[in-house]
C-alpha atoms as a PDB file:
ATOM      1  CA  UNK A   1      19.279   6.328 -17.849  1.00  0.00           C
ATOM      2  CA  UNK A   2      21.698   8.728 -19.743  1.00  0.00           C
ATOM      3  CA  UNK A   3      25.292   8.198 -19.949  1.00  0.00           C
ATOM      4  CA  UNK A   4      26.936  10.446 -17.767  1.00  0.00           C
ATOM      5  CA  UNK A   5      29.185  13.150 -19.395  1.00  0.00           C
ATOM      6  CA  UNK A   6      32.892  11.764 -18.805  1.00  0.00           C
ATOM      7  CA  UNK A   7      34.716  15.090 -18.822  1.00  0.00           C
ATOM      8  CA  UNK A   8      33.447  16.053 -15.398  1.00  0.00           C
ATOM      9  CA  UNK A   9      36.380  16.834 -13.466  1.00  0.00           C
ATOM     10  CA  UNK A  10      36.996  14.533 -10.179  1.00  0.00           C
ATOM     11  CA  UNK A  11      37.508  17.127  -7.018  1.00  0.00           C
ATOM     12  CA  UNK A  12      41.241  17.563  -6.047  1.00  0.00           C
ATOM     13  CA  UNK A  13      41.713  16.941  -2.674  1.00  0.00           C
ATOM     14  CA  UNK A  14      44.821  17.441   0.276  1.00  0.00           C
ATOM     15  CA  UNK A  15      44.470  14.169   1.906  1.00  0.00           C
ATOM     16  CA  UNK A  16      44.527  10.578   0.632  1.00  0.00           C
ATOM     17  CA  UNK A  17      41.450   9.898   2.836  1.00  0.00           C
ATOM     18  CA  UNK A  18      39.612  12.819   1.736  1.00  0.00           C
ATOM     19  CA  UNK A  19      40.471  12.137  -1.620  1.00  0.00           C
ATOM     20  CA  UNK A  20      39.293   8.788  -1.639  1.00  0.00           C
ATOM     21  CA  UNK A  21      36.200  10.126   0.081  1.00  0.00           C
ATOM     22  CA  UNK A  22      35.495  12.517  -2.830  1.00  0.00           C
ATOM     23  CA  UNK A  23      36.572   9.887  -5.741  1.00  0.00           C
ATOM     24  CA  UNK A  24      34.191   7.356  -4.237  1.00  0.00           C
ATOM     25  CA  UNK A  25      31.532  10.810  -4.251  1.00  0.00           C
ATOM     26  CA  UNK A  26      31.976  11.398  -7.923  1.00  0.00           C
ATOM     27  CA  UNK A  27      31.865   7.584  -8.953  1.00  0.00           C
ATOM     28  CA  UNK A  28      29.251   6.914  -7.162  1.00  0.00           C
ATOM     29  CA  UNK A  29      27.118   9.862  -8.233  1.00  0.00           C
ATOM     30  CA  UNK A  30      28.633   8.841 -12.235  1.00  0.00           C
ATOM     31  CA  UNK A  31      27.559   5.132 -11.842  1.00  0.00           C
ATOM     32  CA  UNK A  32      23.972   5.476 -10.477  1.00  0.00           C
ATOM     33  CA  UNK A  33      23.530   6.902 -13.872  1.00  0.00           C
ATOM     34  CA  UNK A  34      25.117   5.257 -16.418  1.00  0.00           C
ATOM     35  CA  UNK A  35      23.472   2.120 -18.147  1.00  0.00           C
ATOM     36  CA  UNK A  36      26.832   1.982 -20.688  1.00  0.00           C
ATOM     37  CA  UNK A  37      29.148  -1.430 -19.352  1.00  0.00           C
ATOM     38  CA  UNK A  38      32.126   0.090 -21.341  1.00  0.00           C
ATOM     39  CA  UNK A  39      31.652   3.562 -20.359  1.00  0.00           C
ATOM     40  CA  UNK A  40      31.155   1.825 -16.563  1.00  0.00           C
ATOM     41  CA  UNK A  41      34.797   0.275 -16.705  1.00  0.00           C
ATOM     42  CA  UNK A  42      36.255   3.712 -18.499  1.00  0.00           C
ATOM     43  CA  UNK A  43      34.444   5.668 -15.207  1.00  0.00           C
ATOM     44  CA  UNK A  44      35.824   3.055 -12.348  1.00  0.00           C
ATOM     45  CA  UNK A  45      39.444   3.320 -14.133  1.00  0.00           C
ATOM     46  CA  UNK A  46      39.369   6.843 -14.042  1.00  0.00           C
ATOM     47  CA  UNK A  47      38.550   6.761 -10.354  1.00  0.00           C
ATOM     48  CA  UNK A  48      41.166   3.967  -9.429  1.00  0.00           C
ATOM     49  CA  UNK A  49      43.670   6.371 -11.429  1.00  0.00           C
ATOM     50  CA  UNK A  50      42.378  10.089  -9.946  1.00  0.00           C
ATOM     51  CA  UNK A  51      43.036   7.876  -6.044  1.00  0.00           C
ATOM     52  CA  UNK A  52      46.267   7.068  -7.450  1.00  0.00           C
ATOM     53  CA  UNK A  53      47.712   7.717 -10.206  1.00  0.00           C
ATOM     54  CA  UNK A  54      51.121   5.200 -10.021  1.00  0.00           C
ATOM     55  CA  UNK A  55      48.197   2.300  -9.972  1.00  0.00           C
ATOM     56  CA  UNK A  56      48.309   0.086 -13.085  1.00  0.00           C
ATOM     57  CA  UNK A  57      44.635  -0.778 -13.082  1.00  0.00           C
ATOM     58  CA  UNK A  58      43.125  -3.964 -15.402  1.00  0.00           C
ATOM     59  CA  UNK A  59      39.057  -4.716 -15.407  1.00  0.00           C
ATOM     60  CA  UNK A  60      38.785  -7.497 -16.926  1.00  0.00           C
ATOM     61  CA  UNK A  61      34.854  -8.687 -18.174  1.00  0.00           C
ATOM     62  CA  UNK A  62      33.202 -11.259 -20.798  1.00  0.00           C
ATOM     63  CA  UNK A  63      32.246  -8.131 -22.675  1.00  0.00           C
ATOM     64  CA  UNK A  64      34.869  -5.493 -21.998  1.00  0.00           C
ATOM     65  CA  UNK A  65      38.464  -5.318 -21.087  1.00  0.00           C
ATOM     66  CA  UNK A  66      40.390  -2.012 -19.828  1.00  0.00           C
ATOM     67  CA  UNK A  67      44.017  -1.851 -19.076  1.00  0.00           C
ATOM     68  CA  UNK A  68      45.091   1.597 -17.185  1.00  0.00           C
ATOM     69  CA  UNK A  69      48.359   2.156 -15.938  1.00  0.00           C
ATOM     70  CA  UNK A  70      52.242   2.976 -16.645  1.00  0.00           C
ATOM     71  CA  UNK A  71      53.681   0.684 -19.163  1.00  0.00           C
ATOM     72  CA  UNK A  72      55.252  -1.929 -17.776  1.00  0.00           C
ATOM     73  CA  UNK A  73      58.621  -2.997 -18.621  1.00  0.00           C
ATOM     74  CA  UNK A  74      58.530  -6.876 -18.215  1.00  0.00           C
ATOM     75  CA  UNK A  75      60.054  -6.623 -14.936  1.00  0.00           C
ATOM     76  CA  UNK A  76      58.020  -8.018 -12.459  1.00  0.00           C
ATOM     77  CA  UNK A  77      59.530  -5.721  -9.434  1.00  0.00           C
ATOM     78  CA  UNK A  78      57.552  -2.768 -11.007  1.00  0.00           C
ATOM     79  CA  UNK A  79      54.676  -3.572  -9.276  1.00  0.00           C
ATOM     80  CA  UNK A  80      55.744  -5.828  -6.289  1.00  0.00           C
ATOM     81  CA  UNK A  81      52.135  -5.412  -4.819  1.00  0.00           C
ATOM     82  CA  UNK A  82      49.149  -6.856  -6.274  1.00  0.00           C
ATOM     83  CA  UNK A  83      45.243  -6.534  -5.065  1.00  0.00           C
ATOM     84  CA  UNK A  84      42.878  -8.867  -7.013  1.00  0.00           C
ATOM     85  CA  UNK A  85      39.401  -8.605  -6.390  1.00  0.00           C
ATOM     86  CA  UNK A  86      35.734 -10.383  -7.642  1.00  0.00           C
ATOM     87  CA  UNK A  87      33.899  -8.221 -10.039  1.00  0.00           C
ATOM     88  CA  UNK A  88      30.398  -9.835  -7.946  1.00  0.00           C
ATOM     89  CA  UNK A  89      26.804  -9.020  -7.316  1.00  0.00           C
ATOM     90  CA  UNK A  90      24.831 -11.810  -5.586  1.00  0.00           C
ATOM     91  CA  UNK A  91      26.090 -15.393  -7.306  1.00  0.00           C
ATOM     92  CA  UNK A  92      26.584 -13.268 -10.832  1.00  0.00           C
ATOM     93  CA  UNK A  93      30.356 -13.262 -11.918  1.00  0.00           C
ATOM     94  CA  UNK A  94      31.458 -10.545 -14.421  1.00  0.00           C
ATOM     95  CA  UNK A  95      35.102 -10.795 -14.076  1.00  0.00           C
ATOM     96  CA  UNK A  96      38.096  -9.420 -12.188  1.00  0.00           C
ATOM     97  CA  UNK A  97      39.035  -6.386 -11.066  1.00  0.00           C
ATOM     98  CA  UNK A  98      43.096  -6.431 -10.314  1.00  0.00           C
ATOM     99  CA  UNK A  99      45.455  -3.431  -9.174  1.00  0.00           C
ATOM    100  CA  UNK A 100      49.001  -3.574  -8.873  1.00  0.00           C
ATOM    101  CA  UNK A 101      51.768  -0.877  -7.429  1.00  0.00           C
ATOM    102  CA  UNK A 102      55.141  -0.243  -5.677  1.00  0.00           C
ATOM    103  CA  UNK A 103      54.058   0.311  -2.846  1.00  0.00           C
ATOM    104  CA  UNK A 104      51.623  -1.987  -0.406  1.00  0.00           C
ATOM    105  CA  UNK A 105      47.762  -1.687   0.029  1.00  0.00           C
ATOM    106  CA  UNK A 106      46.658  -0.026   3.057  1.00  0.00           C
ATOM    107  CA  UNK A 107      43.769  -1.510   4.560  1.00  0.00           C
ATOM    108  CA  UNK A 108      41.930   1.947   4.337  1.00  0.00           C
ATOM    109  CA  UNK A 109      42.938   1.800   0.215  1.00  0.00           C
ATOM    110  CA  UNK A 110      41.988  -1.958   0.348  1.00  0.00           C
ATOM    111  CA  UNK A 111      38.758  -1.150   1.490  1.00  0.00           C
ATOM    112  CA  UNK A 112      38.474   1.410  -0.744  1.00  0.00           C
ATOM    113  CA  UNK A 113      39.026  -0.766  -3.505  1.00  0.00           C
ATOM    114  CA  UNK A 114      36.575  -3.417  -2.114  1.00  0.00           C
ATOM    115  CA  UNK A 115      34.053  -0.654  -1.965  1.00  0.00           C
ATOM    116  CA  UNK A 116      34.952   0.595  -5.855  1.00  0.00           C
ATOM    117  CA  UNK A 117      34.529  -4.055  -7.057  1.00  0.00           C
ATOM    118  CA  UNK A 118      31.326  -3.910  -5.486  1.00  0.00           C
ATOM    119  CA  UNK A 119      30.072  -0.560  -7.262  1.00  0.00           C
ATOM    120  CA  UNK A 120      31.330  -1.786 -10.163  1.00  0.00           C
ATOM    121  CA  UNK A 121      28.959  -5.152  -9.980  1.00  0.00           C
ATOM    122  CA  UNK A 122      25.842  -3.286  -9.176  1.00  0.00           C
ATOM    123  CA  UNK A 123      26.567  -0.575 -11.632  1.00  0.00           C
ATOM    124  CA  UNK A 124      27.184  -3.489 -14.391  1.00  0.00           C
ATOM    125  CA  UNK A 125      24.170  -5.466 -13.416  1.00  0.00           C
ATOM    126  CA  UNK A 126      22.078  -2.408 -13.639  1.00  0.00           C
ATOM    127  CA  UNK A 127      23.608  -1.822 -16.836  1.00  0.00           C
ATOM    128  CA  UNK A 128      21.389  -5.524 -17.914  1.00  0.00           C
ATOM    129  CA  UNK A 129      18.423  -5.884 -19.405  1.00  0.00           C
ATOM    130  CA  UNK A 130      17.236  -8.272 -16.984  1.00  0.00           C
ATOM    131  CA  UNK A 131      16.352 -11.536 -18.505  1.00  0.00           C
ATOM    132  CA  UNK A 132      13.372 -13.468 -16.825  1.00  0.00           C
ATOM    133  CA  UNK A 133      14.691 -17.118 -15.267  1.00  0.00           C
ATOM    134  CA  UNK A 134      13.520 -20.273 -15.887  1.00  0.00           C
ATOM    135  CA  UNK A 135      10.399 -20.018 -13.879  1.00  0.00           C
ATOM    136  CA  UNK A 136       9.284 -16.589 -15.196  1.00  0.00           C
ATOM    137  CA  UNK A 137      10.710 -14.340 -12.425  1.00  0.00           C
ATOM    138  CA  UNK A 138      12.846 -11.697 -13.549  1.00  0.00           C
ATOM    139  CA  UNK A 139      16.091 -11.163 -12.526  1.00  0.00           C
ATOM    140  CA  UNK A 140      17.189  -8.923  -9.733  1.00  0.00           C
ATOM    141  CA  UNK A 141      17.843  -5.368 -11.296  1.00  0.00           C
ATOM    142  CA  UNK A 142      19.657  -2.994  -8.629  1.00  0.00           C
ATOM    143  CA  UNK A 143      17.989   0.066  -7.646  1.00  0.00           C
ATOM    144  CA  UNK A 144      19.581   3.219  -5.072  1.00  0.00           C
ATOM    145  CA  UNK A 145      19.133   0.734  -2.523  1.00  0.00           C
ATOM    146  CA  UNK A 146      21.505  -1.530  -3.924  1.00  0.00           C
ATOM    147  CA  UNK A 147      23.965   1.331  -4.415  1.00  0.00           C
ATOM    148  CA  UNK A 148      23.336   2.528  -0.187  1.00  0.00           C
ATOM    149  CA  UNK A 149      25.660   0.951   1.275  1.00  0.00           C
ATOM    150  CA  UNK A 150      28.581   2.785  -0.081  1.00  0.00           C
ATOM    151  CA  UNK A 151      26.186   5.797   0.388  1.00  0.00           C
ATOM    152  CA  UNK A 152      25.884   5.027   3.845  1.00  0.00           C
ATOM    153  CA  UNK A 153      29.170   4.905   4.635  1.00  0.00           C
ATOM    154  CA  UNK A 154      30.155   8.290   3.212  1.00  0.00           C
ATOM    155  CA  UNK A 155      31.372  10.311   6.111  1.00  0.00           C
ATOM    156  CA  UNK A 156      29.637  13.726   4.401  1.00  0.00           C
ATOM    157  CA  UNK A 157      25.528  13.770   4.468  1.00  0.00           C
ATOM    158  CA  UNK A 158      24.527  12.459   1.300  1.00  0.00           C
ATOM    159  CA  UNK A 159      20.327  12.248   0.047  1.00  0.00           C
ATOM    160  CA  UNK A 160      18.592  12.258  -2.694  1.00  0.00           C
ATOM    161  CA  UNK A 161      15.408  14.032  -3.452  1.00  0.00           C
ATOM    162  CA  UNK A 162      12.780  14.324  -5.471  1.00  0.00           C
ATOM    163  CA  UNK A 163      12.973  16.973  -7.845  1.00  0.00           C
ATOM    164  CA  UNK A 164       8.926  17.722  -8.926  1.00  0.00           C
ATOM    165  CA  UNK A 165       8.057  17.206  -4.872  1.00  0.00           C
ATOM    166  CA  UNK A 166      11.209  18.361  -3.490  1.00  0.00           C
ATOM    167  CA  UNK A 167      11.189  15.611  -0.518  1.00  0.00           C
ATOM    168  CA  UNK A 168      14.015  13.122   0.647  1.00  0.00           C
ATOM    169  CA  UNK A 169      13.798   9.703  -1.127  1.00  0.00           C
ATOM    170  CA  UNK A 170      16.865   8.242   1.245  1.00  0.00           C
ATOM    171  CA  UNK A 171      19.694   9.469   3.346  1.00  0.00           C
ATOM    172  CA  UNK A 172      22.536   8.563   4.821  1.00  0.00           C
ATOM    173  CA  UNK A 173      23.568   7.633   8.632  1.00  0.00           C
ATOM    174  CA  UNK A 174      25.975  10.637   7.977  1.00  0.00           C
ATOM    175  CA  UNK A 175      22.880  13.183   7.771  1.00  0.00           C
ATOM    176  CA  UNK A 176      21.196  11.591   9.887  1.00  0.00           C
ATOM    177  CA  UNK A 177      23.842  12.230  12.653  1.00  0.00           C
ATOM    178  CA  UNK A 178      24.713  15.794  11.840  1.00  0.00           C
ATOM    179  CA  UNK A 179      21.228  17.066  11.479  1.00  0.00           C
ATOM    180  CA  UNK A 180      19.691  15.385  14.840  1.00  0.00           C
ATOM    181  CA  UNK A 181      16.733  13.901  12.476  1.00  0.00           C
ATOM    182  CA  UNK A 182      15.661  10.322  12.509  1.00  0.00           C
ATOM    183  CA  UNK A 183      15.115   8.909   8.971  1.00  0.00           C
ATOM    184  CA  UNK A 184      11.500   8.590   8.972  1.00  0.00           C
ATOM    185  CA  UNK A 185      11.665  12.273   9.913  1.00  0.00           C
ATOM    186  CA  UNK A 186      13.010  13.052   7.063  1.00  0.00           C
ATOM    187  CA  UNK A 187      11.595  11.469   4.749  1.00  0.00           C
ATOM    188  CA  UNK A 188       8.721  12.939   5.489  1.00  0.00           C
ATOM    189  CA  UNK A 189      10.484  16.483   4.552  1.00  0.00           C
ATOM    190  CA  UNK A 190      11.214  18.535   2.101  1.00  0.00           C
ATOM    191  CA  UNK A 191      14.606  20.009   0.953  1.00  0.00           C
ATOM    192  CA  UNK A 192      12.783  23.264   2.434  1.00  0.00           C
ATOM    193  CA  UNK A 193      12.350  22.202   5.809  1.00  0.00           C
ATOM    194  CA  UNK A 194      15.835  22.388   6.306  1.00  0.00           C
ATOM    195  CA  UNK A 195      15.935  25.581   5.193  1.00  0.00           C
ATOM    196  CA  UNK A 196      15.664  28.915   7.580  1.00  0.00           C
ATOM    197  CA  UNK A 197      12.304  30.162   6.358  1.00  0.00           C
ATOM    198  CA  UNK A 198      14.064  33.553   4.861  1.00  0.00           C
ATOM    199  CA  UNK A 199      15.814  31.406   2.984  1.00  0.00           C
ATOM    200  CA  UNK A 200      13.193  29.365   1.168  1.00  0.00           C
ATOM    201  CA  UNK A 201      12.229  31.879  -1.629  1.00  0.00           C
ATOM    202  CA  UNK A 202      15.308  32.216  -2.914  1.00  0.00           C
ATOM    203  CA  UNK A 203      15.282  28.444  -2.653  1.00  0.00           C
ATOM    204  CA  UNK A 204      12.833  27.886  -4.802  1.00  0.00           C
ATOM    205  CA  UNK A 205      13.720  30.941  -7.500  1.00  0.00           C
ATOM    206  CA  UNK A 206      16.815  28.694  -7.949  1.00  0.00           C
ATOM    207  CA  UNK A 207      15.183  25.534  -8.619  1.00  0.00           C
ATOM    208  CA  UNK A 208      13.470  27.121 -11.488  1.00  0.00           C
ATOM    209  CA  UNK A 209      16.752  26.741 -13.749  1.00  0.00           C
ATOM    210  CA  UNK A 210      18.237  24.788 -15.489  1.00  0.00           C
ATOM    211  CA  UNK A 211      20.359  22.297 -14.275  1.00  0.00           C
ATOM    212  CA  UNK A 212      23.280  20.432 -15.404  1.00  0.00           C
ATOM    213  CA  UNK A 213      23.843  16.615 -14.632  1.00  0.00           C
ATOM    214  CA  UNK A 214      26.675  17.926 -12.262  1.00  0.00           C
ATOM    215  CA  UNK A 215      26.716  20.617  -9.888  1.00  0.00           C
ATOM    216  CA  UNK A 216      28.918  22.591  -7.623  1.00  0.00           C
ATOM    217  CA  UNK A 217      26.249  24.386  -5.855  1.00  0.00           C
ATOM    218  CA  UNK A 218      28.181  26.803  -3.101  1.00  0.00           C
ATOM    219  CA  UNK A 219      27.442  27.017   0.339  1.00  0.00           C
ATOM    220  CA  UNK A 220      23.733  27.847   1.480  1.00  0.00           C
ATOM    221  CA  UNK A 221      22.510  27.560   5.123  1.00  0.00           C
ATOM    222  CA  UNK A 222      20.499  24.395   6.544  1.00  0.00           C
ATOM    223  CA  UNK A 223      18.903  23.990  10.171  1.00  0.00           C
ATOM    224  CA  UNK A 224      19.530  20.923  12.408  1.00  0.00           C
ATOM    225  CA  UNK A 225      16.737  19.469  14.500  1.00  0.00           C
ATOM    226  CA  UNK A 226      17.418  21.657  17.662  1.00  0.00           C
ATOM    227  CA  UNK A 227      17.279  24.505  15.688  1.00  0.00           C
ATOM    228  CA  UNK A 228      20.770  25.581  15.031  1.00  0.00           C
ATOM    229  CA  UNK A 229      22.559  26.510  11.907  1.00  0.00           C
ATOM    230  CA  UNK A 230      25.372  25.162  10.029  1.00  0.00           C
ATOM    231  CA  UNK A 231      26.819  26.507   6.388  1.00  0.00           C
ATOM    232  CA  UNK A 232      27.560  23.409   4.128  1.00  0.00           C
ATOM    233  CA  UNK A 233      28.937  22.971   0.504  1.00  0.00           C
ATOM    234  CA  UNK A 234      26.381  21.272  -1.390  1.00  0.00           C
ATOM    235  CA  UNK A 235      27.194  19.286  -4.651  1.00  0.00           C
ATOM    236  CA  UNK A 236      24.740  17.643  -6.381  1.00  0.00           C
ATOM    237  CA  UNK A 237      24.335  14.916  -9.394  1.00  0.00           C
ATOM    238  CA  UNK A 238      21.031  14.147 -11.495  1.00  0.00           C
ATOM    239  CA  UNK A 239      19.815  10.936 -11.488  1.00  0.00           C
ATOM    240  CA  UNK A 240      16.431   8.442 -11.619  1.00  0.00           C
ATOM    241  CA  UNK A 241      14.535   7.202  -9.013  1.00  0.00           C
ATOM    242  CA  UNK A 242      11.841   4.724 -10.097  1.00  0.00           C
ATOM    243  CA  UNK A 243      11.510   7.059 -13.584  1.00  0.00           C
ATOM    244  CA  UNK A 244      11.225   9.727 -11.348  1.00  0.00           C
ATOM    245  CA  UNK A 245      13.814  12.579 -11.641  1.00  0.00           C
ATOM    246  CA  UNK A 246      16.016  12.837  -8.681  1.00  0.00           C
ATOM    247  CA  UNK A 247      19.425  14.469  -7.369  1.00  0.00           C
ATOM    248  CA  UNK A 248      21.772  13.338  -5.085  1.00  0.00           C
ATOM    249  CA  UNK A 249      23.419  15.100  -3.143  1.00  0.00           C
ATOM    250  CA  UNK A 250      26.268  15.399  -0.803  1.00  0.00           C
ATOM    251  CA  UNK A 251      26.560  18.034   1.456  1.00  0.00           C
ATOM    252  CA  UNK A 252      30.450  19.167   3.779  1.00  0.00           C
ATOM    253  CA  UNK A 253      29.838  20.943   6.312  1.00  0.00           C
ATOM    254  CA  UNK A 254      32.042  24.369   6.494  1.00  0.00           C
ATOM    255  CA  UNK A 255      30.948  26.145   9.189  1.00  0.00           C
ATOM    256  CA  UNK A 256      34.054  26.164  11.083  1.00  0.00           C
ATOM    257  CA  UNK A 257      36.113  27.690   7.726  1.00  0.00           C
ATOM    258  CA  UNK A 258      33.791  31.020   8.024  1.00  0.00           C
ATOM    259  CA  UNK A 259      33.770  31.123   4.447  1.00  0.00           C
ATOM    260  CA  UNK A 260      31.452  33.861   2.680  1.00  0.00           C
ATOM    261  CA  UNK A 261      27.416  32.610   1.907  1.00  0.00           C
ATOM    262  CA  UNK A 262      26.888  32.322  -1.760  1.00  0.00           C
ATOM    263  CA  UNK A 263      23.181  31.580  -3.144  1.00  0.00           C
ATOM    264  CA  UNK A 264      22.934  28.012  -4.455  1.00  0.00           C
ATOM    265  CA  UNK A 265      20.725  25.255  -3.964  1.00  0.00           C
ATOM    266  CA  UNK A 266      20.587  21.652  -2.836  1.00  0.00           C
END
C-alpha cells in the first residue's frame, strides 16, 4: 500500500462530537492505507491535535518516538490531567500512547482516544512484514476486518466497494440502519443499485475519471430499501482490498438541509 498524502486537510467541524466523528473518518480512511510506522505516528498525532489542539500528545514505540504538544514549562500543573493508554494488538506490545491537558477526559474523548490506541496497533501491525513463528505459521497480518470495528461504530454509513465490479465489500451497522438493507443484501449489490435508475449513467460517466486518493464527492441521490430517497454527502478514500482496488466511503445524510444536487459519485 501507498503512503497516504499527509497534506490532506482534516474536515472542520461545529461540535466536539462531530468533530471527533470526522477526525476518527479521516484517520481511519489515512491508516487503512499507509504501510509507513513513522508516517503512522505523524498521522495519529495530527488527529489527536486536529480533536484538540491544547493536547500535548507523546507516542512512544521501539522504532519511533513523536512528541506533539505546547512546550511545557517544567511545571507539572500545565497539564494536571493525564490519559495513558497500551499501544496493543492481540498479545503484541508496541509502546504507549499518553495524552495530557488542563482540562479532564470526558468519557466520550476517552473513548475516543481508546478507539484512536487501538487504530494505531492494527495500523502498525499492518505496517509488518509478518514474520512466520516458530512452527511455520505466519503471523496475524490485519486486514479491513481488523480495522471494522471502529468502522462499525461510525454513526455516518460507511462501505467500501470494489472499484473494477462496483459491489459492496463491507458496511457498516450505520448503513445498514439508514438504508433498510440487511448486509447480505448488500453485499450482493452494486454502488448502482442504490442509485435511482436516471441516475446511473451519469454514475458511471463519473467513474471513468480519474481519481484522487481523497475525495469530497458532493451530494448525489441514493434509494433506501422501501423505495424512498435521501440526498447524502459522499466522501470517499482509495484503498486495497485483498490487492484489489477499493474505496471507502462515508456517506451524511443531508436531506433535511435542502441543499442544491451536485453530480458526484460514491
Amino acid at each position: 500500500m501507498d503512503t497516504p498524502a499527509e497534506n490532506q486537510d482534516i474536515p472542520p467541524s461545529a461540535s466536539d462530537s462531530a468533530r471527533r466523528n470526522e477526525v476518527m473518518q479521516w484517520l481511519l480512511a489515512q491508516l487503512v492505507a499507509c504501510d509507513d510506522p513513522a508516517a503512522i505516528v505523524r498521522l495519529t498525532t495530527q488527529a489527536c491535535t486536529r480533536i484538540d489542539p491544547s493536547l500535548h500528545v507523546e507516542i512512544n514505540l521501539a522504532s519511533h518516538a513523536q512528541v506533539v504538544g505546547p512546550a511545557t514549562d517544567g511545571r507539572s500543573g500545565l497539564y494536571r490531567h493525564r490519559l495513558s493508554l497500551p499501544i496493543q494488538f492481540g498479545a503484541h506490545v508496541f509502546g504507549s500512547f499518553d495524552l495530557a491537558g488542563a482540562a479532564a477526559f470526558d468519557p466520550a474523548e476517552t473513548a475516543c482516544m481508546q478507539a484512536i490506541a487501538h487504530l494505531l496497533a492494527i495500523a502498525l501491525m499492518n505496517a509488518q512484514p509478518g514474520p512466520a513463528d516458530p512452527h511455520g505459521a505466519l503471523q496475524h497480518r490485519p486486514n479491513l476486518e481488523d480495522f471494522q470495528y471502529l468502522f462499525e461504530h461510525n454513526p455516518h454509513p460507511m462501505w467500501a466497494y470494489d472499484l473494477e465490479t462496483l459491489r459492496f465489500l463491507v458496511v457498516n451497522d450505520a448503513a445498514v440502519h439508514k438504508y433498510g438493507y440487511t448486509r447480505d443484501e448488500f453485499l450482493r449489490m452494486t454502488i448502482a443499485d442504490i442509485r435511482p435508475t436516471e441516475d446511473v449513467p451519469r454514475l458511471l460517466s463519473h467513474l471513468t475519471f480519474l481519481r484522487n486518493d481523497l475525495r469530497q464527492s458532493g451530494v448525489w441521490r441514493h434509494r433506501l430499501q422501501d423505495g424512498s430517497m435521501i440526498e447524502v454527502e459522499i466522501a470517499s478514500h482509495m484503498i486495497e482490498v485483498d490487492g484489489r482496488k477499493a474505496a471507502l466511503v462515508v456517506a451524511q445524510d443531508v436531506t433535511a438541509a435542502g441543499g442544491p444536487r451536485r453530480n458526484c459519485l460514491s
